[in-house]
PDB file of N, CA and C in Angstrom:
ATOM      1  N   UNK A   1       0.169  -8.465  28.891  1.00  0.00           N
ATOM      2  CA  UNK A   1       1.532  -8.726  29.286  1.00  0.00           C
ATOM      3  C   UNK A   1       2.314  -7.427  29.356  1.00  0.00           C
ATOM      4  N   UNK A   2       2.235  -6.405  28.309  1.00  0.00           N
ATOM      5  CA  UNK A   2       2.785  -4.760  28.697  1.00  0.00           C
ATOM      6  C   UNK A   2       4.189  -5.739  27.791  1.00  0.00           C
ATOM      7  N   UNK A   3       4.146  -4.262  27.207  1.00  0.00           N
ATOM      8  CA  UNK A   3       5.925  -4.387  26.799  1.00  0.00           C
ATOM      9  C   UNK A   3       7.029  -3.343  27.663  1.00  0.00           C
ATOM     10  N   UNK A   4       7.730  -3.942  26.911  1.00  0.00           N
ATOM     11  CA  UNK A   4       8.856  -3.381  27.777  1.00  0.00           C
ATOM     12  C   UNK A   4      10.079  -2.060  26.815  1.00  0.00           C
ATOM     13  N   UNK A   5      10.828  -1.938  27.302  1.00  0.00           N
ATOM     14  CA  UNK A   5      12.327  -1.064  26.621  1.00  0.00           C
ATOM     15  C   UNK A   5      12.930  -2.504  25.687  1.00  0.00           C
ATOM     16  N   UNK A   6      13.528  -2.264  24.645  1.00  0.00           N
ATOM     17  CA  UNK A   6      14.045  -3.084  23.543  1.00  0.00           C
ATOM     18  C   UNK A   6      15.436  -2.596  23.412  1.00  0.00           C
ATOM     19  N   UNK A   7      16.832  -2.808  23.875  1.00  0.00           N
ATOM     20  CA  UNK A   7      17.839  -2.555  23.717  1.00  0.00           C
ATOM     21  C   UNK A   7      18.807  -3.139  23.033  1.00  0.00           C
ATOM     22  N   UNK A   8      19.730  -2.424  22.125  1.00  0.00           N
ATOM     23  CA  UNK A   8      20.711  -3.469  21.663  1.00  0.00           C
ATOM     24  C   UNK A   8      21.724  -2.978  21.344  1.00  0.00           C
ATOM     25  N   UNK A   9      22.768  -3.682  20.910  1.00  0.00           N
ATOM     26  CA  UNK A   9      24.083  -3.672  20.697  1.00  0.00           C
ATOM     27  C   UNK A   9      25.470  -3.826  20.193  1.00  0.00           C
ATOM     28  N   UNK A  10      25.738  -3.175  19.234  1.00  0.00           N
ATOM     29  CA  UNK A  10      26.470  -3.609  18.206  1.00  0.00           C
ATOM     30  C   UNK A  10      27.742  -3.654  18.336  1.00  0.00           C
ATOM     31  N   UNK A  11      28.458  -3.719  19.583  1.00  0.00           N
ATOM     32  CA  UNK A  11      29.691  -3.452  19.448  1.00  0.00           C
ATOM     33  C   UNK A  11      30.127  -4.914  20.480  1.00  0.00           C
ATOM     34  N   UNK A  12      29.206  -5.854  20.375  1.00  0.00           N
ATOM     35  CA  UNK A  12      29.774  -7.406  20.764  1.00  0.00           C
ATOM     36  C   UNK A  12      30.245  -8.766  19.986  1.00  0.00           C
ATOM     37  N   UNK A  13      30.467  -9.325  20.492  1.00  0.00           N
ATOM     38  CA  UNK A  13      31.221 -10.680  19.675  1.00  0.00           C
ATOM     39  C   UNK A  13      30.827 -11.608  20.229  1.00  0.00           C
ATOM     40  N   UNK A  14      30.777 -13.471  19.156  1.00  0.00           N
ATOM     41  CA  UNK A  14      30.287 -14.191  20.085  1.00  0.00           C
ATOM     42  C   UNK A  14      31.812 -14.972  19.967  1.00  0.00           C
ATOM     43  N   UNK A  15      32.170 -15.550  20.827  1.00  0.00           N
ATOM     44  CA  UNK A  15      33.594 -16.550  20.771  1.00  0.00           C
ATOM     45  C   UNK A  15      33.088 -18.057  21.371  1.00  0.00           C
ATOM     46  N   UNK A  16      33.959 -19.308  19.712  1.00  0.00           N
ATOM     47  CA  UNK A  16      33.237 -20.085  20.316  1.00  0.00           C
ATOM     48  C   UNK A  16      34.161 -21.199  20.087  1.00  0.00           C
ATOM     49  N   UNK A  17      33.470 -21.931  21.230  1.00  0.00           N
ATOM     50  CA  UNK A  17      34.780 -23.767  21.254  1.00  0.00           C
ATOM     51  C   UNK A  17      33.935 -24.929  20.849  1.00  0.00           C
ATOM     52  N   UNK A  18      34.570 -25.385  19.325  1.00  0.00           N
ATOM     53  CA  UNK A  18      33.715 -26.177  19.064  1.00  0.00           C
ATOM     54  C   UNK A  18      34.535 -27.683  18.370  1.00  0.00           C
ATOM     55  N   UNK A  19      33.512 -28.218  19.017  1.00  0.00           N
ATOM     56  CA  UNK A  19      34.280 -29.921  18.391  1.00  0.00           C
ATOM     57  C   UNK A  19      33.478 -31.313  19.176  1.00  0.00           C
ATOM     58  N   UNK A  20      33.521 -32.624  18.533  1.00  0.00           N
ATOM     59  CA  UNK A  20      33.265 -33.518  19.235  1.00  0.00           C
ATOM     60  C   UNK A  20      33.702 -33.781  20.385  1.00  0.00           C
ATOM     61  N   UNK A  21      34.551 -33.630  20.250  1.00  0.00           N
ATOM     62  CA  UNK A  21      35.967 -34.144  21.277  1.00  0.00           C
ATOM     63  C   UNK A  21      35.566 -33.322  22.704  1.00  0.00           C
ATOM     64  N   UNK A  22      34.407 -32.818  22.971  1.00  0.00           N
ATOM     65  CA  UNK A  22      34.163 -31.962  24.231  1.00  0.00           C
ATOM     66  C   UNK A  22      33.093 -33.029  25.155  1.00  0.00           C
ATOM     67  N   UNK A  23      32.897 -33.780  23.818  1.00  0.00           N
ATOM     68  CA  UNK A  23      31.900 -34.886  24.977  1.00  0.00           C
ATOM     69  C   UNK A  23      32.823 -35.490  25.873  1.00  0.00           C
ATOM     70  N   UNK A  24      33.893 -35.700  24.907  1.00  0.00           N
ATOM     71  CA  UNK A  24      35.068 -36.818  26.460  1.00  0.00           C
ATOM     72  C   UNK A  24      36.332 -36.250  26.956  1.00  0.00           C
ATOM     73  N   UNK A  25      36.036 -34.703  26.563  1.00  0.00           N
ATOM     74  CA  UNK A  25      37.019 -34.187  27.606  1.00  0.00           C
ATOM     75  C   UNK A  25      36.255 -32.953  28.527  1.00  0.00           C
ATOM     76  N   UNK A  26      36.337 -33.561  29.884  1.00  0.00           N
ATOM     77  CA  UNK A  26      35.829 -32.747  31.067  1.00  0.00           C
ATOM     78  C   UNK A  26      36.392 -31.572  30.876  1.00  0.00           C
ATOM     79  N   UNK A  27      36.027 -30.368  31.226  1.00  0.00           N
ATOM     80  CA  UNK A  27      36.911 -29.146  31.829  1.00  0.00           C
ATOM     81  C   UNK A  27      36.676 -28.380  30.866  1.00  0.00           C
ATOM     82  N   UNK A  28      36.864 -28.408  29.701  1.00  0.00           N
ATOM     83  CA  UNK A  28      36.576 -27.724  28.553  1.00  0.00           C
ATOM     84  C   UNK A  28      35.648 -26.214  29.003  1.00  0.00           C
ATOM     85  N   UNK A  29      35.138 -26.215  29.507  1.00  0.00           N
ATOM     86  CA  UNK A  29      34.062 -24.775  29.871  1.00  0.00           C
ATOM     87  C   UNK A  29      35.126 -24.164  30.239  1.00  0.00           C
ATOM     88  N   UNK A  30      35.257 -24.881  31.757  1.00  0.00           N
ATOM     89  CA  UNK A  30      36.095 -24.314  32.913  1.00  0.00           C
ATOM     90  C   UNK A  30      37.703 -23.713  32.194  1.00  0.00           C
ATOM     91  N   UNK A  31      38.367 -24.310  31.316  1.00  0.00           N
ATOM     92  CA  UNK A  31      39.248 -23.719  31.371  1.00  0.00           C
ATOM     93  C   UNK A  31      38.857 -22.739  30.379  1.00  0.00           C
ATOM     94  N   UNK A  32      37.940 -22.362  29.587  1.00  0.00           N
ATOM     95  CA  UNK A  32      37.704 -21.207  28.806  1.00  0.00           C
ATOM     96  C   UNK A  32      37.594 -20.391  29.600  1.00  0.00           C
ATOM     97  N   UNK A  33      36.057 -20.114  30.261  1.00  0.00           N
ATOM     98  CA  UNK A  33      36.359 -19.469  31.666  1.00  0.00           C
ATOM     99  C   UNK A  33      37.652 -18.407  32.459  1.00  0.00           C
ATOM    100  N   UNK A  34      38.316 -20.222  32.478  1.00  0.00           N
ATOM    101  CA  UNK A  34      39.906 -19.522  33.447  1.00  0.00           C
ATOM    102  C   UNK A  34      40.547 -18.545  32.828  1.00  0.00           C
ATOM    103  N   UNK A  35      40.475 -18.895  31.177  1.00  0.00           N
ATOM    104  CA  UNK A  35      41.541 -18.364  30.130  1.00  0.00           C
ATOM    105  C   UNK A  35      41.279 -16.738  30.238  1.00  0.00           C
ATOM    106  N   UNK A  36      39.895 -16.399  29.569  1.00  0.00           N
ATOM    107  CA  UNK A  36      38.485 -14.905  29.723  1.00  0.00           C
ATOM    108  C   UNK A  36      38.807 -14.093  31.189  1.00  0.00           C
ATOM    109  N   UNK A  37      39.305 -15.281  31.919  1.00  0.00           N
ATOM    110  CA  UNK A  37      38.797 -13.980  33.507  1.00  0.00           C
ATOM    111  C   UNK A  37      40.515 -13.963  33.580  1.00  0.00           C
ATOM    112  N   UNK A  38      41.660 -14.867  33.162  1.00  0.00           N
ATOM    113  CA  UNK A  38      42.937 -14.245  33.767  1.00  0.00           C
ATOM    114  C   UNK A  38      43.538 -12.884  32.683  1.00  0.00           C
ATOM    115  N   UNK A  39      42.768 -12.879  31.645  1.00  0.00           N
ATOM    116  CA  UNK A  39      42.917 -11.433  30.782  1.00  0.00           C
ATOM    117  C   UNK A  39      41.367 -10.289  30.901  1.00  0.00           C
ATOM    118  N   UNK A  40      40.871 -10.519  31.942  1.00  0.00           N
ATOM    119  CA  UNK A  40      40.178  -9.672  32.273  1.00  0.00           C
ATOM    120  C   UNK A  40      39.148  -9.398  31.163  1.00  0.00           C
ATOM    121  N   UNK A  41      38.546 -10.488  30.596  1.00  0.00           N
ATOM    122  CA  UNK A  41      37.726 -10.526  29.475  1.00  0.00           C
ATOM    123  C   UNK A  41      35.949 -10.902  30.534  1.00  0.00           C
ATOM    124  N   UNK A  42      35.202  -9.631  30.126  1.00  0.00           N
ATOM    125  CA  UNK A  42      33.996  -9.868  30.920  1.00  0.00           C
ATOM    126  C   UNK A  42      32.900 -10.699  30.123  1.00  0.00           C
ATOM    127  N   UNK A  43      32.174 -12.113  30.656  1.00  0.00           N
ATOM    128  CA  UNK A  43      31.857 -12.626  29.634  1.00  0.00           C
ATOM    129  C   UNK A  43      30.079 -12.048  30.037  1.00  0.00           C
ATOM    130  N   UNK A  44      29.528 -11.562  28.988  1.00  0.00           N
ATOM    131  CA  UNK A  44      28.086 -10.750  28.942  1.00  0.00           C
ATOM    132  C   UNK A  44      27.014 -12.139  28.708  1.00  0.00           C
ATOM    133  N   UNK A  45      27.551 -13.430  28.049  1.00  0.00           N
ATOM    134  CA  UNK A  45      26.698 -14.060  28.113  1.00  0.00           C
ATOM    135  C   UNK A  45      27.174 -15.597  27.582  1.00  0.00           C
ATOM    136  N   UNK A  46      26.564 -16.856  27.793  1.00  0.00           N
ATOM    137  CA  UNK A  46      26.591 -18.262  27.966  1.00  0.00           C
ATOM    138  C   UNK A  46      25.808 -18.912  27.006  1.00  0.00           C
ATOM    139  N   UNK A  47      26.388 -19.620  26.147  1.00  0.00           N
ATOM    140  CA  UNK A  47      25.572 -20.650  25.446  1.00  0.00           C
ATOM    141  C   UNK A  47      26.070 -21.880  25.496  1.00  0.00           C
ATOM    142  N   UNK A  48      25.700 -23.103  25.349  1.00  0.00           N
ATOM    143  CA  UNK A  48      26.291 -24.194  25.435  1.00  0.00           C
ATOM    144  C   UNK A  48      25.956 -25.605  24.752  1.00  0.00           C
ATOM    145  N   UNK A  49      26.235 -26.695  24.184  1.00  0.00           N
ATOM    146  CA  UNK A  49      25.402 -27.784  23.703  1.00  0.00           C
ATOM    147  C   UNK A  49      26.442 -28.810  24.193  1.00  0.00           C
ATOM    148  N   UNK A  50      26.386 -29.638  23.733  1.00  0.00           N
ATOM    149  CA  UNK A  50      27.011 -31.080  23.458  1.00  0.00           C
ATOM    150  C   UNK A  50      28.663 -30.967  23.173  1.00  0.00           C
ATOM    151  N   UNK A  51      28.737 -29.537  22.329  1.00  0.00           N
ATOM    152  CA  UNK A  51      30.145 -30.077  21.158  1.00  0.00           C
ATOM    153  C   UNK A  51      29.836 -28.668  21.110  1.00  0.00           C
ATOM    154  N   UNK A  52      30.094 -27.338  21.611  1.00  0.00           N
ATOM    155  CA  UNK A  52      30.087 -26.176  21.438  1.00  0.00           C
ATOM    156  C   UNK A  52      29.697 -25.234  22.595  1.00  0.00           C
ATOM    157  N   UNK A  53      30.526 -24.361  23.190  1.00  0.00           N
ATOM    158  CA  UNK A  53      30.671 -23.527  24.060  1.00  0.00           C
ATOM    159  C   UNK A  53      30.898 -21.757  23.522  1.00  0.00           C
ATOM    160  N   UNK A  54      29.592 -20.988  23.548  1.00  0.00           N
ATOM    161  CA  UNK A  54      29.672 -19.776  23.442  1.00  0.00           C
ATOM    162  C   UNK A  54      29.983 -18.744  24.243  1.00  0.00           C
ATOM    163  N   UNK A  55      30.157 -17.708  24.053  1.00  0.00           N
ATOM    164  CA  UNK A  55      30.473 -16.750  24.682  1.00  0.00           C
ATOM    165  C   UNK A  55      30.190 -15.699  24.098  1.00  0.00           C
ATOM    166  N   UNK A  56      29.437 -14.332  24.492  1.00  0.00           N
ATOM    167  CA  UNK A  56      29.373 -13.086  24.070  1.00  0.00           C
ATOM    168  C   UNK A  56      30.318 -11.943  24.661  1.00  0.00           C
ATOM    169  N   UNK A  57      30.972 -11.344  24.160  1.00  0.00           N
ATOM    170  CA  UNK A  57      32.272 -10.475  25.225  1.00  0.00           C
ATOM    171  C   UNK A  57      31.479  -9.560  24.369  1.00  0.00           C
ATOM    172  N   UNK A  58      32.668  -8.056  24.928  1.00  0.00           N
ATOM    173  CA  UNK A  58      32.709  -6.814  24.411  1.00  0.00           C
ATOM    174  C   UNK A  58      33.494  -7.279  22.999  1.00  0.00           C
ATOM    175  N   UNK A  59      33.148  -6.680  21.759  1.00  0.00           N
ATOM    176  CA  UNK A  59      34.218  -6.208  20.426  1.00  0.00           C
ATOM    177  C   UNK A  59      35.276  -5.985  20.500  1.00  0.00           C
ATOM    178  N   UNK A  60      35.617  -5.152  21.819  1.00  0.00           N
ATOM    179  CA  UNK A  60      36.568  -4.905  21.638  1.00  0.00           C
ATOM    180  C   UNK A  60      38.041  -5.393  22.689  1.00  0.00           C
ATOM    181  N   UNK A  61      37.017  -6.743  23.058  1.00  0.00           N
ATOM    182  CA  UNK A  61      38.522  -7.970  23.646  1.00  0.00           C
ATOM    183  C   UNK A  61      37.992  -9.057  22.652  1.00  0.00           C
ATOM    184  N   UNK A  62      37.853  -9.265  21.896  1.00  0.00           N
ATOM    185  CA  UNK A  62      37.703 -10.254  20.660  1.00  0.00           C
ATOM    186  C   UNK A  62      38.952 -10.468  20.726  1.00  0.00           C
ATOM    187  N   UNK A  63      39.641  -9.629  19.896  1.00  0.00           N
ATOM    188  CA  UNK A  63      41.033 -10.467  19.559  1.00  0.00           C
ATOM    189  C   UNK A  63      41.616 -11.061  20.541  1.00  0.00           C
ATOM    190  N   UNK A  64      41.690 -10.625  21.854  1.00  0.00           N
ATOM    191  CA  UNK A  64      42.514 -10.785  22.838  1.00  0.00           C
ATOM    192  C   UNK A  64      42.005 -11.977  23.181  1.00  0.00           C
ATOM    193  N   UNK A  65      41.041 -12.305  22.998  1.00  0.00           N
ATOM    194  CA  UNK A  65      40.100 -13.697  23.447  1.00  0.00           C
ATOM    195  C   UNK A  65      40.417 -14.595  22.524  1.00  0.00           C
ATOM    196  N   UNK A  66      40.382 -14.531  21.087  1.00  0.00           N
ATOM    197  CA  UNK A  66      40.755 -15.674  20.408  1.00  0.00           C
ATOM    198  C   UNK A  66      41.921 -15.787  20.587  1.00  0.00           C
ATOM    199  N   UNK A  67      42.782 -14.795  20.696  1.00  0.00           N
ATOM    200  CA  UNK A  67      44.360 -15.377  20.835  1.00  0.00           C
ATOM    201  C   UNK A  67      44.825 -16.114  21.893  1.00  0.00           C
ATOM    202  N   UNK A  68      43.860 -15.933  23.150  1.00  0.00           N
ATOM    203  CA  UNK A  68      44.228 -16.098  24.163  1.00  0.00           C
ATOM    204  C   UNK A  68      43.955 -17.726  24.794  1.00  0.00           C
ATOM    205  N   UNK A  69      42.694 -17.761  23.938  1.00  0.00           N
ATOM    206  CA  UNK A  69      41.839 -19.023  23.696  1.00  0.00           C
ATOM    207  C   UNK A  69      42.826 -19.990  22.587  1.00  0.00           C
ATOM    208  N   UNK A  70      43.584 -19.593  21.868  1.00  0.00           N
ATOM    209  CA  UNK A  70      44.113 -20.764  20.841  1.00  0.00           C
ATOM    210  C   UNK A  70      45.551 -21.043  21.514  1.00  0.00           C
ATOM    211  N   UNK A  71      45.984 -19.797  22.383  1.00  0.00           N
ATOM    212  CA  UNK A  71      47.725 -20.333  23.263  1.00  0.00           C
ATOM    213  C   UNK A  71      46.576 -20.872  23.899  1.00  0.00           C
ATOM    214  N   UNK A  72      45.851 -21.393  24.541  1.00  0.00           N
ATOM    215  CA  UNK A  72      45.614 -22.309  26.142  1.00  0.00           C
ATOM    216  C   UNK A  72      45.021 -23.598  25.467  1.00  0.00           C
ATOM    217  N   UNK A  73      44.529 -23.634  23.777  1.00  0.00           N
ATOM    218  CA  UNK A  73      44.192 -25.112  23.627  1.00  0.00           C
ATOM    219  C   UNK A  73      45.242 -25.331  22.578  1.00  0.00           C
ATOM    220  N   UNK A  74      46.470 -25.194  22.769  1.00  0.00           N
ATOM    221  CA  UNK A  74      47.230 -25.163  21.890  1.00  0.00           C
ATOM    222  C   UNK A  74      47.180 -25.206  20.362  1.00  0.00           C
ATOM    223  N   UNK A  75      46.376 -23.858  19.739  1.00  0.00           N
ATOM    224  CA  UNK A  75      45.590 -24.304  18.508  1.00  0.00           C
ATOM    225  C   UNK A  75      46.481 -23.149  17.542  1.00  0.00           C
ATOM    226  N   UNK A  76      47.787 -22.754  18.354  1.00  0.00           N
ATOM    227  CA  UNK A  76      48.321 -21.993  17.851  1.00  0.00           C
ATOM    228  C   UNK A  76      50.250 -22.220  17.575  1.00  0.00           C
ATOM    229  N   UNK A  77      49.844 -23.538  17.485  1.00  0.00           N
ATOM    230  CA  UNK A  77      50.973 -24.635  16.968  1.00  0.00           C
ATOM    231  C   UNK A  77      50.656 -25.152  16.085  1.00  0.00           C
ATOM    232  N   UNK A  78      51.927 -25.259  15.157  1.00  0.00           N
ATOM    233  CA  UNK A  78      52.145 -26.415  14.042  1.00  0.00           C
ATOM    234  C   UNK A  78      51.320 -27.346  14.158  1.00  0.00           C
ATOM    235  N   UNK A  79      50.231 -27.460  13.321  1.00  0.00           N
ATOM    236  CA  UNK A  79      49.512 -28.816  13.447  1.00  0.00           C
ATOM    237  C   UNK A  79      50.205 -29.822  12.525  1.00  0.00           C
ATOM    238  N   UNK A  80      50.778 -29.521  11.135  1.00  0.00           N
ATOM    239  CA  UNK A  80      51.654 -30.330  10.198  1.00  0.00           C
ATOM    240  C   UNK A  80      52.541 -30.407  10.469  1.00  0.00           C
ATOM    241  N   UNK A  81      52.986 -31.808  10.390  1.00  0.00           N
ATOM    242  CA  UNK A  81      54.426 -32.386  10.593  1.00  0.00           C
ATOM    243  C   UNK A  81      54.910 -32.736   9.679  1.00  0.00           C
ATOM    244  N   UNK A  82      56.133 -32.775   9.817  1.00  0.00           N
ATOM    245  CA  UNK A  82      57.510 -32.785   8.473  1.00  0.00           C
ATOM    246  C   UNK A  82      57.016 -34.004   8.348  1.00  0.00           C
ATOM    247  N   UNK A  83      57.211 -34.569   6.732  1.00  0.00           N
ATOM    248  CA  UNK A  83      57.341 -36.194   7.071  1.00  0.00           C
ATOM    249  C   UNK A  83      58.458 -36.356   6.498  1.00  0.00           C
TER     250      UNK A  83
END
Protein backbone atom coordinates (compact mmCIF):
# COMPACT_ATOMS: atom_id res chain seq x y z
CA UNK A 1 0.00 0.00 0.00
CA UNK A 2 3.24 2.63 0.48
CA UNK A 3 2.77 5.21 3.07
CA UNK A 4 2.39 8.43 2.79
CA UNK A 5 3.41 12.25 4.55
CA UNK A 6 1.55 12.34 8.16
CA UNK A 7 0.57 15.97 8.92
CA UNK A 8 -0.93 17.75 11.73
CA UNK A 9 -2.18 20.48 13.55
CA UNK A 10 -2.53 22.14 16.55
CA UNK A 11 -3.84 25.32 16.18
CA UNK A 12 -7.71 24.02 15.34
CA UNK A 13 -11.01 23.75 17.10
CA UNK A 14 -13.91 21.55 16.83
CA UNK A 15 -17.43 23.65 17.27
CA UNK A 16 -20.40 21.79 17.99
CA UNK A 17 -24.50 21.83 17.87
CA UNK A 18 -25.85 19.46 19.94
CA UNK A 19 -29.32 18.29 21.12
CA UNK A 20 -32.36 16.07 20.43
CA UNK A 21 -34.35 18.62 19.23
CA UNK A 22 -32.28 18.49 15.70
CA UNK A 23 -34.23 15.41 14.70
CA UNK A 24 -37.46 17.73 14.29
CA UNK A 25 -36.04 20.77 13.42
CA UNK A 26 -34.98 20.98 9.64
CA UNK A 27 -32.27 23.57 8.82
CA UNK A 28 -30.21 23.22 11.73
CA UNK A 29 -26.86 22.46 9.51
CA UNK A 30 -27.81 25.05 7.06
CA UNK A 31 -28.15 27.80 9.30
CA UNK A 32 -24.78 26.96 11.10
CA UNK A 33 -23.27 27.04 7.83
CA UNK A 34 -25.01 30.52 7.04
CA UNK A 35 -23.91 31.81 10.53
CA UNK A 36 -19.55 30.43 9.77
CA UNK A 37 -19.59 31.83 6.12
CA UNK A 38 -21.43 35.45 6.97
CA UNK A 39 -18.29 36.01 9.54
CA UNK A 40 -15.96 34.59 7.21
CA UNK A 41 -15.26 31.51 9.36
CA UNK A 42 -13.55 28.74 6.94
CA UNK A 43 -14.99 25.45 7.91
CA UNK A 44 -11.73 22.74 7.40
CA UNK A 45 -14.04 19.97 8.18
CA UNK A 46 -17.78 18.12 8.73
CA UNK A 47 -19.06 15.74 11.14
CA UNK A 48 -22.53 14.91 11.70
CA UNK A 49 -25.10 12.31 13.51
CA UNK A 50 -28.64 12.33 14.50
CA UNK A 51 -28.46 15.09 17.41
CA UNK A 52 -24.96 16.70 16.73
CA UNK A 53 -23.30 18.82 14.08
CA UNK A 54 -19.41 19.36 14.03
CA UNK A 55 -17.21 21.56 12.73
CA UNK A 56 -13.36 21.97 12.66
CA UNK A 57 -12.32 25.85 12.02
CA UNK A 58 -9.01 27.59 12.54
CA UNK A 59 -8.23 28.40 16.69
CA UNK A 60 -8.17 31.27 16.00
CA UNK A 61 -12.08 32.14 14.90
CA UNK A 62 -13.25 29.88 17.79
CA UNK A 63 -14.47 32.55 19.73
CA UNK A 64 -15.97 34.37 17.00
CA UNK A 65 -17.82 31.14 16.09
CA UNK A 66 -19.25 30.32 19.38
CA UNK A 67 -20.42 33.73 19.87
CA UNK A 68 -21.68 33.97 16.72
CA UNK A 69 -23.34 30.55 16.85
CA UNK A 70 -25.21 31.30 20.36
CA UNK A 71 -26.65 35.16 18.92
CA UNK A 72 -28.22 33.03 15.82
CA UNK A 73 -29.73 30.12 18.16
CA UNK A 74 -30.57 32.46 20.62
CA UNK A 75 -28.50 30.70 23.35
CA UNK A 76 -27.30 33.95 24.45
CA UNK A 77 -30.52 35.05 26.26
CA UNK A 78 -31.98 34.79 29.55
CA UNK A 79 -33.05 31.34 29.69
CA UNK A 80 -34.58 31.99 33.52
CA UNK A 81 -37.56 33.69 34.08
CA UNK A 82 -38.66 35.86 36.95
CA UNK A 83 -41.40 34.03 38.61
Amino acid sequence: MGGGELRGDDNIAKVSLVGVGMRSHAGVASKMFRVLAEENINIRMVSTSEIKISVVIDEKTMELAVRALHTAFGLDKDSIQSE
